[in-house]
PDB file of N, CA and C in Angstrom:
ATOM      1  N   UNK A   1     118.448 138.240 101.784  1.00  0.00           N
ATOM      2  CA  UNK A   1     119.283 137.127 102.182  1.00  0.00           C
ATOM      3  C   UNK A   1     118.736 136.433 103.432  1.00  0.00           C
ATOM      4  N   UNK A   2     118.309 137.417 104.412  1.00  0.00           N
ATOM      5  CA  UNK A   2     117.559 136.845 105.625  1.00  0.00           C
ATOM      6  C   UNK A   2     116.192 136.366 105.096  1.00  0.00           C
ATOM      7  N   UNK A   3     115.666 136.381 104.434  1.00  0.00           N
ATOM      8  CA  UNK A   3     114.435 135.330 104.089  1.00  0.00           C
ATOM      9  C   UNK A   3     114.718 133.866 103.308  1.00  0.00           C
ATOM     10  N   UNK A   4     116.086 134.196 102.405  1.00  0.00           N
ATOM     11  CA  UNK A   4     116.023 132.966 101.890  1.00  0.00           C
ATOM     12  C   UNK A   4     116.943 132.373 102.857  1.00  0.00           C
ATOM     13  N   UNK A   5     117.593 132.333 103.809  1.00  0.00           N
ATOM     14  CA  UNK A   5     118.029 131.976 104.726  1.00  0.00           C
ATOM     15  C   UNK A   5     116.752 131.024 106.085  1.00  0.00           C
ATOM     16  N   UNK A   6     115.789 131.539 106.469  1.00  0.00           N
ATOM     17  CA  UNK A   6     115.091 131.302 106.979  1.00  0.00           C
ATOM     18  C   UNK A   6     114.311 130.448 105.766  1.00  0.00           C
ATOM     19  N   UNK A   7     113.880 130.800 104.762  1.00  0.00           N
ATOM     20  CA  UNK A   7     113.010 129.374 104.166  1.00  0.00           C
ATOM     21  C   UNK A   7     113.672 128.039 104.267  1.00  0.00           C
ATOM     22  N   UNK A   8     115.184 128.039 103.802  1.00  0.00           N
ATOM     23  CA  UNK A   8     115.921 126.766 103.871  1.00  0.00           C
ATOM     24  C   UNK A   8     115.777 126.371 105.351  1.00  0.00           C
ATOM     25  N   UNK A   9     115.833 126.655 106.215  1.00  0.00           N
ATOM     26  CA  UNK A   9     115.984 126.797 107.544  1.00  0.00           C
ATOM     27  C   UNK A   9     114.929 125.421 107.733  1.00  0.00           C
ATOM     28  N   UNK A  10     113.271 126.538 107.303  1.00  0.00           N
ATOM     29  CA  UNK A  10     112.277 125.869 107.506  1.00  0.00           C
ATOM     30  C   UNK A  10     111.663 124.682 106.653  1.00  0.00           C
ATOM     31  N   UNK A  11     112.105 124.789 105.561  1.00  0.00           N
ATOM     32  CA  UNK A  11     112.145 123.496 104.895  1.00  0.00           C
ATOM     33  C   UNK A  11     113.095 122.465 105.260  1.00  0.00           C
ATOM     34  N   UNK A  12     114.122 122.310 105.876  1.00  0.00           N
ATOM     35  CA  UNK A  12     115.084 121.385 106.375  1.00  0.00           C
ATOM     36  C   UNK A  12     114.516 121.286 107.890  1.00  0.00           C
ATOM     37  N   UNK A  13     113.958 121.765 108.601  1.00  0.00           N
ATOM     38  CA  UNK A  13     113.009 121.260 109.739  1.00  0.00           C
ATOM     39  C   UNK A  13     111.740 120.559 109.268  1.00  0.00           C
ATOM     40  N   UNK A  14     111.102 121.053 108.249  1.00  0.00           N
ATOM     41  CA  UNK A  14     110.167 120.287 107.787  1.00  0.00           C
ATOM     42  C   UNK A  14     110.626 119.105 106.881  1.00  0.00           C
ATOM     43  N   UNK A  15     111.631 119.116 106.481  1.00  0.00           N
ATOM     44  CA  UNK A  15     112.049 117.343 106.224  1.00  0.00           C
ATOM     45  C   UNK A  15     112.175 116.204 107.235  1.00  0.00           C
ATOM     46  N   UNK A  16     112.835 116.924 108.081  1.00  0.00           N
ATOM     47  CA  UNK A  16     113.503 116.116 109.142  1.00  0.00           C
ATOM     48  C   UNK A  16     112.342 115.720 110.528  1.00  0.00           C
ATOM     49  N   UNK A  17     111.440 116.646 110.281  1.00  0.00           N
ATOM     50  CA  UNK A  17     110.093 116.371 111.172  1.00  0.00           C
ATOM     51  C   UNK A  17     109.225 114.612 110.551  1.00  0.00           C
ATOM     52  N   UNK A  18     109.469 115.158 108.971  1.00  0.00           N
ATOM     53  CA  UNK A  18     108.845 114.358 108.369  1.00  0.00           C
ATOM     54  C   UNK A  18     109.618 112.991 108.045  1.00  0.00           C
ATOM     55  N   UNK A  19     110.841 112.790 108.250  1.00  0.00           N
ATOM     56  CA  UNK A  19     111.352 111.939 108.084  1.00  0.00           C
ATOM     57  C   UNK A  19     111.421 110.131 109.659  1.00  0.00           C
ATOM     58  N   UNK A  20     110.928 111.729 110.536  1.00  0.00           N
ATOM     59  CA  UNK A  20     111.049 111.072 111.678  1.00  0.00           C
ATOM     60  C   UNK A  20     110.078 110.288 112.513  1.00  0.00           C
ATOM     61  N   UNK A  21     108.469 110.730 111.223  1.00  0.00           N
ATOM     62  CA  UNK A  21     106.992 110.404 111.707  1.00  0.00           C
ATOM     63  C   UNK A  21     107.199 108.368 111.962  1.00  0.00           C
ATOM     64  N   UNK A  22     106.756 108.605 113.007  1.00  0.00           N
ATOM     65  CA  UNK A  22     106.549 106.903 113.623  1.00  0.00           C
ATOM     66  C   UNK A  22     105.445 106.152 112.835  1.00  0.00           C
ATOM     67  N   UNK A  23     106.052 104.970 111.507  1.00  0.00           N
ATOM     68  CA  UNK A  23     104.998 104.414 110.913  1.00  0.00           C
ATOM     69  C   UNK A  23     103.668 103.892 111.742  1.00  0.00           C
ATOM     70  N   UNK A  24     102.591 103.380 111.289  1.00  0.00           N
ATOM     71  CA  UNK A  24     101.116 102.926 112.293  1.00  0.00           C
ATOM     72  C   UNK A  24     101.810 101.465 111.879  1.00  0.00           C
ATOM     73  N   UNK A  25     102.084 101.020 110.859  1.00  0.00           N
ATOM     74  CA  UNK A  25     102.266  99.530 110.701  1.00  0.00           C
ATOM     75  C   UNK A  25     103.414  99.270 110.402  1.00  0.00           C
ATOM     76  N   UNK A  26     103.881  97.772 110.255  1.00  0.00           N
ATOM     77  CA  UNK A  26     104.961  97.485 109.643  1.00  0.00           C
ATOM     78  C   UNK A  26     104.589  95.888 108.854  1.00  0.00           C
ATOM     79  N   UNK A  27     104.954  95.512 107.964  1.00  0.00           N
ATOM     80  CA  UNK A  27     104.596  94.312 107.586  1.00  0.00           C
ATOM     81  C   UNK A  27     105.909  93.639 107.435  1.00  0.00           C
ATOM     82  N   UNK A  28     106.919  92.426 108.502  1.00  0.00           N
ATOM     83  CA  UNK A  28     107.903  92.000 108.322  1.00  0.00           C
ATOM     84  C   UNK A  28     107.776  90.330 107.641  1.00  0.00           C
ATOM     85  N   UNK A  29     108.493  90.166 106.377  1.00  0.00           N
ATOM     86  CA  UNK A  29     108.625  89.410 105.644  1.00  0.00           C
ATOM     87  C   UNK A  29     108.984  87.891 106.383  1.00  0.00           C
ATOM     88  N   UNK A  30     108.298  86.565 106.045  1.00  0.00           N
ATOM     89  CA  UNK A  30     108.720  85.775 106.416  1.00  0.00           C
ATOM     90  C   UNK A  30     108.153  84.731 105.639  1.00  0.00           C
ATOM     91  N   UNK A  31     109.131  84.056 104.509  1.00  0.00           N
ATOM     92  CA  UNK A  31     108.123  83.016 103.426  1.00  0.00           C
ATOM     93  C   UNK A  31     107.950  82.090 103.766  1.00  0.00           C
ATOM     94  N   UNK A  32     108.387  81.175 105.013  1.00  0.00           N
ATOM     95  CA  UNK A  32     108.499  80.026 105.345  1.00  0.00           C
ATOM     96  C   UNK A  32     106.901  80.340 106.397  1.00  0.00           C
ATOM     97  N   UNK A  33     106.796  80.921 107.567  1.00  0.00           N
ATOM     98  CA  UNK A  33     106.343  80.565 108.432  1.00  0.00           C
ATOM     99  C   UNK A  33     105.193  81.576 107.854  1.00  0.00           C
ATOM    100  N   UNK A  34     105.203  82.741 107.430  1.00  0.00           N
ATOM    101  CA  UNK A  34     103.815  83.931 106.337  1.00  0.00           C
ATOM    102  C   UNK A  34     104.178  84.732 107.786  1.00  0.00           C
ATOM    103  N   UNK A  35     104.244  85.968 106.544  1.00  0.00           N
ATOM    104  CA  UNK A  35     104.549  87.388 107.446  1.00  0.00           C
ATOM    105  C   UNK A  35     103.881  87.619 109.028  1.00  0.00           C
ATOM    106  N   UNK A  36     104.438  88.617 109.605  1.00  0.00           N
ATOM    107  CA  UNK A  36     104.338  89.403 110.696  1.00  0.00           C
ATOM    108  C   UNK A  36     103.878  90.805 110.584  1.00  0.00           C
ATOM    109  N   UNK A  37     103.127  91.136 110.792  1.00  0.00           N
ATOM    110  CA  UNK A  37     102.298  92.296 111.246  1.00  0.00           C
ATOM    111  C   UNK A  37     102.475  93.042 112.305  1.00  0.00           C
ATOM    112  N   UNK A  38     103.936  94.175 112.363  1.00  0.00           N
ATOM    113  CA  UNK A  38     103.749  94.609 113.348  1.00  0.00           C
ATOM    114  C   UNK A  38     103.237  95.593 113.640  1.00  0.00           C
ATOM    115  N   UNK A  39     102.400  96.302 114.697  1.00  0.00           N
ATOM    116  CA  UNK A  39     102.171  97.303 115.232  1.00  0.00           C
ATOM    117  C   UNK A  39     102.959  98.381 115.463  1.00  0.00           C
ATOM    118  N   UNK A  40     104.231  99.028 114.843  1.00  0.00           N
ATOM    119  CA  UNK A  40     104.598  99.693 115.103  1.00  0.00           C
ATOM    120  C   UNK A  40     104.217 100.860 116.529  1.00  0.00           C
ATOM    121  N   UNK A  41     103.312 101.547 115.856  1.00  0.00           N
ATOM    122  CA  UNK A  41     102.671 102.423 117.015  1.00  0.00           C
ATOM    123  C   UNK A  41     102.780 102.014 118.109  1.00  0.00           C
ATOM    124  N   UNK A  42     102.267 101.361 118.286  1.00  0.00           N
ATOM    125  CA  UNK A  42     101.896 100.393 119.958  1.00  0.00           C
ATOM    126  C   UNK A  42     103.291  99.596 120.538  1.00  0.00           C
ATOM    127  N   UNK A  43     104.142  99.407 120.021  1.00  0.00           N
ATOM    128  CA  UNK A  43     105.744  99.020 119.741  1.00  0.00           C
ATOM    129  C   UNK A  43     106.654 100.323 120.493  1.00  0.00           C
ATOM    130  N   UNK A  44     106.335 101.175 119.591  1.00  0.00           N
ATOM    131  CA  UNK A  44     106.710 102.667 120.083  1.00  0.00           C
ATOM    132  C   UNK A  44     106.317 103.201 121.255  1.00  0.00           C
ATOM    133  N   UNK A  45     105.044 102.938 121.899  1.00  0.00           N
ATOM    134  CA  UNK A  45     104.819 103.853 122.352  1.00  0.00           C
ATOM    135  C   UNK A  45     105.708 103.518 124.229  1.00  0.00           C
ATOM    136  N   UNK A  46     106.057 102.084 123.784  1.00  0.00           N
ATOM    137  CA  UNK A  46     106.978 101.415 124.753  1.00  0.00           C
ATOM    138  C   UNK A  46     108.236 102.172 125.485  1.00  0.00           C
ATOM    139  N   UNK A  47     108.953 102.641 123.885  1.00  0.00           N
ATOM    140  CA  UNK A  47     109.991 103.786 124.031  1.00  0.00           C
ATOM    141  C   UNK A  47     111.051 102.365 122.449  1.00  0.00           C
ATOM    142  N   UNK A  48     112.052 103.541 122.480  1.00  0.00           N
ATOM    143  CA  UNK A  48     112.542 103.527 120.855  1.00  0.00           C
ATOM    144  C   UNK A  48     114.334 102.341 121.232  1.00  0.00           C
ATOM    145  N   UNK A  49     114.496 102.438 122.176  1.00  0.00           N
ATOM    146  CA  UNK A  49     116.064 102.310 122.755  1.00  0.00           C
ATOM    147  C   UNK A  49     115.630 100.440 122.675  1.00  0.00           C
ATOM    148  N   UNK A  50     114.789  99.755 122.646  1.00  0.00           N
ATOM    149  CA  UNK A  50     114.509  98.653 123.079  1.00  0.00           C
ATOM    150  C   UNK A  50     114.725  97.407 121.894  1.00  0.00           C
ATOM    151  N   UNK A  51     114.302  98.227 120.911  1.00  0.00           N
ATOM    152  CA  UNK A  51     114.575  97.868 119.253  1.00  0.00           C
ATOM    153  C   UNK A  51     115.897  98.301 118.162  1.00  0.00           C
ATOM    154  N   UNK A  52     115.723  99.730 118.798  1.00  0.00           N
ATOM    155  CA  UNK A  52     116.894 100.839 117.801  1.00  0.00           C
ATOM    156  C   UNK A  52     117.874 101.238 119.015  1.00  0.00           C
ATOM    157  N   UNK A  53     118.883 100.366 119.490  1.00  0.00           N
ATOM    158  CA  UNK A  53     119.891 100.464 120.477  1.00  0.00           C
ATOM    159  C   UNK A  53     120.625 101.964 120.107  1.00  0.00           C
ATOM    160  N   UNK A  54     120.766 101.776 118.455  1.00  0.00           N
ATOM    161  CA  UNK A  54     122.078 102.823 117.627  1.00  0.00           C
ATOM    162  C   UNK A  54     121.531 104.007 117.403  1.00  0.00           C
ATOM    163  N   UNK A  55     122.412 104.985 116.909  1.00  0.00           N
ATOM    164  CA  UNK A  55     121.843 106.054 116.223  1.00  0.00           C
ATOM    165  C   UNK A  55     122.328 106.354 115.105  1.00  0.00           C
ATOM    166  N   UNK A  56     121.735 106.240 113.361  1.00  0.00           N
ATOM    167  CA  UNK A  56     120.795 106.377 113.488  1.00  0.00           C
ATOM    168  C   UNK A  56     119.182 105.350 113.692  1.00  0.00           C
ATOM    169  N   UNK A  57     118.611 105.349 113.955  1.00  0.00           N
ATOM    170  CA  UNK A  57     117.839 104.512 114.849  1.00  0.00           C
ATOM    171  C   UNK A  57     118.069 103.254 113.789  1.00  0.00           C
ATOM    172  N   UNK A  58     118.832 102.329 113.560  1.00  0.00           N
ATOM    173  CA  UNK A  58     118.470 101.200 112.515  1.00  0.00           C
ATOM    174  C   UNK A  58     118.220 100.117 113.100  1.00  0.00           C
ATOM    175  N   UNK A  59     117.374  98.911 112.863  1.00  0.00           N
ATOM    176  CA  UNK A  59     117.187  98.159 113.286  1.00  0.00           C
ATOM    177  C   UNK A  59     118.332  96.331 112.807  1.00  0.00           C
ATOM    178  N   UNK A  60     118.340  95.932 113.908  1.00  0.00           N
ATOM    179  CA  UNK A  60     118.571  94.338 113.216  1.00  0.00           C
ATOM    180  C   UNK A  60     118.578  94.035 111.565  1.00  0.00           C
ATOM    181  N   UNK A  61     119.255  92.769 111.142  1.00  0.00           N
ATOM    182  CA  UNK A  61     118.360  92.539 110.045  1.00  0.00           C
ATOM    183  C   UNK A  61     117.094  91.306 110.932  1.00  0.00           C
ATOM    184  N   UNK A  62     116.024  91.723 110.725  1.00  0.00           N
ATOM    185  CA  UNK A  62     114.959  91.033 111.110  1.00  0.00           C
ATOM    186  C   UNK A  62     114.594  89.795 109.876  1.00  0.00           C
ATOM    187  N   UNK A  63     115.166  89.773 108.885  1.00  0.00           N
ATOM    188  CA  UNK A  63     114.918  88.553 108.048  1.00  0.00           C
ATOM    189  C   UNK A  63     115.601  86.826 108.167  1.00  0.00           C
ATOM    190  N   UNK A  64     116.171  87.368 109.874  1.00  0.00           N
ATOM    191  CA  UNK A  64     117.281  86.436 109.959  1.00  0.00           C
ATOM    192  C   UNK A  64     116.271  85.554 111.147  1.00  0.00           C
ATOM    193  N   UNK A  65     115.952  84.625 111.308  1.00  0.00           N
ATOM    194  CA  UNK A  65     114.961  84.156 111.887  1.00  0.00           C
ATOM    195  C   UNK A  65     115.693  84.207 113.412  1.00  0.00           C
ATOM    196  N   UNK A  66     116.553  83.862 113.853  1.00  0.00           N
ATOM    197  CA  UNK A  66     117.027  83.652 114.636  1.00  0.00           C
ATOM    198  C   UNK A  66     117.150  85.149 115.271  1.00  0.00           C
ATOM    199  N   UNK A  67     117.671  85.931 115.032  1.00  0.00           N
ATOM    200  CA  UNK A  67     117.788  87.240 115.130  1.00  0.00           C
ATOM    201  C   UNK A  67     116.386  88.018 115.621  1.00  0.00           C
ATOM    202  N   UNK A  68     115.434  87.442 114.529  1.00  0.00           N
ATOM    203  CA  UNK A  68     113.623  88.275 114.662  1.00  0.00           C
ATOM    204  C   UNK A  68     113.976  87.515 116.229  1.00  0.00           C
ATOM    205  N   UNK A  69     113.811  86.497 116.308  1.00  0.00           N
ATOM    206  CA  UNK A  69     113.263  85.889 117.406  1.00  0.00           C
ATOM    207  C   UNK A  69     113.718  86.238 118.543  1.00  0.00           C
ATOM    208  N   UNK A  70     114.696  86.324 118.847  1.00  0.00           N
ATOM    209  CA  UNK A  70     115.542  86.870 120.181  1.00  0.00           C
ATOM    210  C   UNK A  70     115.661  87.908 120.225  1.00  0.00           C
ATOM    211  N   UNK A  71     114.948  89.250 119.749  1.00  0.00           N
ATOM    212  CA  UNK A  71     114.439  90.741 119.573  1.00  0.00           C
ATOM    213  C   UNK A  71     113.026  90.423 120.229  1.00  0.00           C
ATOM    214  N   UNK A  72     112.231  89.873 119.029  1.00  0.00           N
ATOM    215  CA  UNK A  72     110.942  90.211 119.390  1.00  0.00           C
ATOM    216  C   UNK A  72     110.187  89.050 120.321  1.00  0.00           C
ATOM    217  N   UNK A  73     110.499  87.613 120.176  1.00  0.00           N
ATOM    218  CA  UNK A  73     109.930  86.512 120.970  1.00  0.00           C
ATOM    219  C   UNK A  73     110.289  86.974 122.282  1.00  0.00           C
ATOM    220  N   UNK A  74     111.933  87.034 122.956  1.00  0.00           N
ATOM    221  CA  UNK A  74     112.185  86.955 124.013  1.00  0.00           C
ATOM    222  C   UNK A  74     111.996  88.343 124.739  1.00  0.00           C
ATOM    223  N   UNK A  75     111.843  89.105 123.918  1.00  0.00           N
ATOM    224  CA  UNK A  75     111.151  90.788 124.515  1.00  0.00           C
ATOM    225  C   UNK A  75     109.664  90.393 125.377  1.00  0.00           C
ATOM    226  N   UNK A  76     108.687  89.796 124.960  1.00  0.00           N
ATOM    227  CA  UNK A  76     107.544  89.291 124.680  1.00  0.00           C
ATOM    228  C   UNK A  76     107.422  88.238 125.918  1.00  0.00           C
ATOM    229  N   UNK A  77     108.512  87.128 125.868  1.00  0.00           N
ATOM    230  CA  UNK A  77     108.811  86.433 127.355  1.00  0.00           C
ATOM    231  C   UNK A  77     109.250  86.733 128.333  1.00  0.00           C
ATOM    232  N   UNK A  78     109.874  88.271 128.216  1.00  0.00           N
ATOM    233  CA  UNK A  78     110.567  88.872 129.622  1.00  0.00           C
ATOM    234  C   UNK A  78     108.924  89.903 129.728  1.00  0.00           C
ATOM    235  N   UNK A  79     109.031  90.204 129.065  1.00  0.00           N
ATOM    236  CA  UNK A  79     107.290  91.427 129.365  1.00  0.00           C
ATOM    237  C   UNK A  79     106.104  90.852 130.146  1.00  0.00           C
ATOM    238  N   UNK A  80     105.842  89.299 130.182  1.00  0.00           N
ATOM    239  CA  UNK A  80     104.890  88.361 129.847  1.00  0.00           C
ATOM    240  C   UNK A  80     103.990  89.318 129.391  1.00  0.00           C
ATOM    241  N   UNK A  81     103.879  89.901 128.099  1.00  0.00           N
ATOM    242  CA  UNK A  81     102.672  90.747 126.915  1.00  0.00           C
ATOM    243  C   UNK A  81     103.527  89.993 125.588  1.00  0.00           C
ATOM    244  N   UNK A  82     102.295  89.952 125.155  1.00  0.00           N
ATOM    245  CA  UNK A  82     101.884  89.612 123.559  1.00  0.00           C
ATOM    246  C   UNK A  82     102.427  88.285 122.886  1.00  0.00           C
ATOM    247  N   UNK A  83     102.362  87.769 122.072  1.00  0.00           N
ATOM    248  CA  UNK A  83     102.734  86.578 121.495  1.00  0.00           C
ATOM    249  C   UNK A  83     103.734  85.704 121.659  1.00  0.00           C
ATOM    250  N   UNK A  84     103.675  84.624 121.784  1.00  0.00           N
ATOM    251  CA  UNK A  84     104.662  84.170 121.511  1.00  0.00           C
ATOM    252  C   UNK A  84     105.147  83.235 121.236  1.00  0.00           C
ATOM    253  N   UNK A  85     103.698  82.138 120.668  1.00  0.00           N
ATOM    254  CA  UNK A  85     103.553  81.038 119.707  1.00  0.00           C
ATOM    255  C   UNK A  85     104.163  81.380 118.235  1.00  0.00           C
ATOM    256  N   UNK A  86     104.201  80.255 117.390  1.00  0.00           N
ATOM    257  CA  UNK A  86     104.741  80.543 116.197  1.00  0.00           C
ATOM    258  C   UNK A  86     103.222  81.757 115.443  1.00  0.00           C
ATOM    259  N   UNK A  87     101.759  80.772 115.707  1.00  0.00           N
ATOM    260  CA  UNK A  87     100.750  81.266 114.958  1.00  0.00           C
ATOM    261  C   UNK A  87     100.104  82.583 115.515  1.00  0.00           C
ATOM    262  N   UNK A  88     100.880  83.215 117.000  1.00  0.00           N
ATOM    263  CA  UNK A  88     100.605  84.442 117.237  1.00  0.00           C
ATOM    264  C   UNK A  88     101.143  85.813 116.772  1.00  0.00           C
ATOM    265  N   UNK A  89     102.271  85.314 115.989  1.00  0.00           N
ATOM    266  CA  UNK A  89     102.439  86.422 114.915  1.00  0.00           C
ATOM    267  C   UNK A  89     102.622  86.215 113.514  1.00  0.00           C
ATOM    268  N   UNK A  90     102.949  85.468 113.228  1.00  0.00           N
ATOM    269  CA  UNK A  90     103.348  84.814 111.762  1.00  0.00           C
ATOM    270  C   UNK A  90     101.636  84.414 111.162  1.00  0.00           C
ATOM    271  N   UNK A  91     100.866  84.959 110.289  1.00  0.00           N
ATOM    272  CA  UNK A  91      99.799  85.046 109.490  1.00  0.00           C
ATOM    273  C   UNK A  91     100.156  84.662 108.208  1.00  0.00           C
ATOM    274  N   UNK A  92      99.331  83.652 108.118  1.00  0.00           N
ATOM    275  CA  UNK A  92      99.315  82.988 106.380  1.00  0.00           C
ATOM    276  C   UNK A  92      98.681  83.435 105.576  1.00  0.00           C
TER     277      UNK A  92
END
């Protein structure tokens, strides 16, 4: 009983390890202006509270233009780092 106790154990740590791995990319949808490419990683390594206020970590809906923009543009204008022309993130 104490072994199959401990396998579940360790397989439900090994989900939840794996559930929690920080993507390298993200590709966010945009048909009007052509997607965004984000860096996740490099996003992250900022810290997690800046994007994912809630728990569990969910984000915005980012398909809402107005919404992307005042997340990620005005993050970007208070930092003075990284983009913040239309053609510095939006790729055709």
């Amino acid at each position: 009983m104490t072994k199959l106790i401990t396998a579940l154990f360790l397989a439900a740590l090994c989900t939840f390890a794996l559930a929690a791995k920080t993507p390298v990319d993200i590709t966010l949808e945009a048909k009007k202006a052509g997607n965004v490419p984000f860096p996740h990683k490099l996003h992250a390594a900022r810290g997690c509270k800046a994007c994912h206020p809630a728990s569990p970590a969910k984000i915005a809906n980012l398909s809402d233009r107005d919404t992307a923009h005042a997340l990620c543009k005005d993050c970007h204008e208070k930092a003075a780092k990284g983009p913040t022309k239309c053609d510095g993130c939006h790729k055709r």
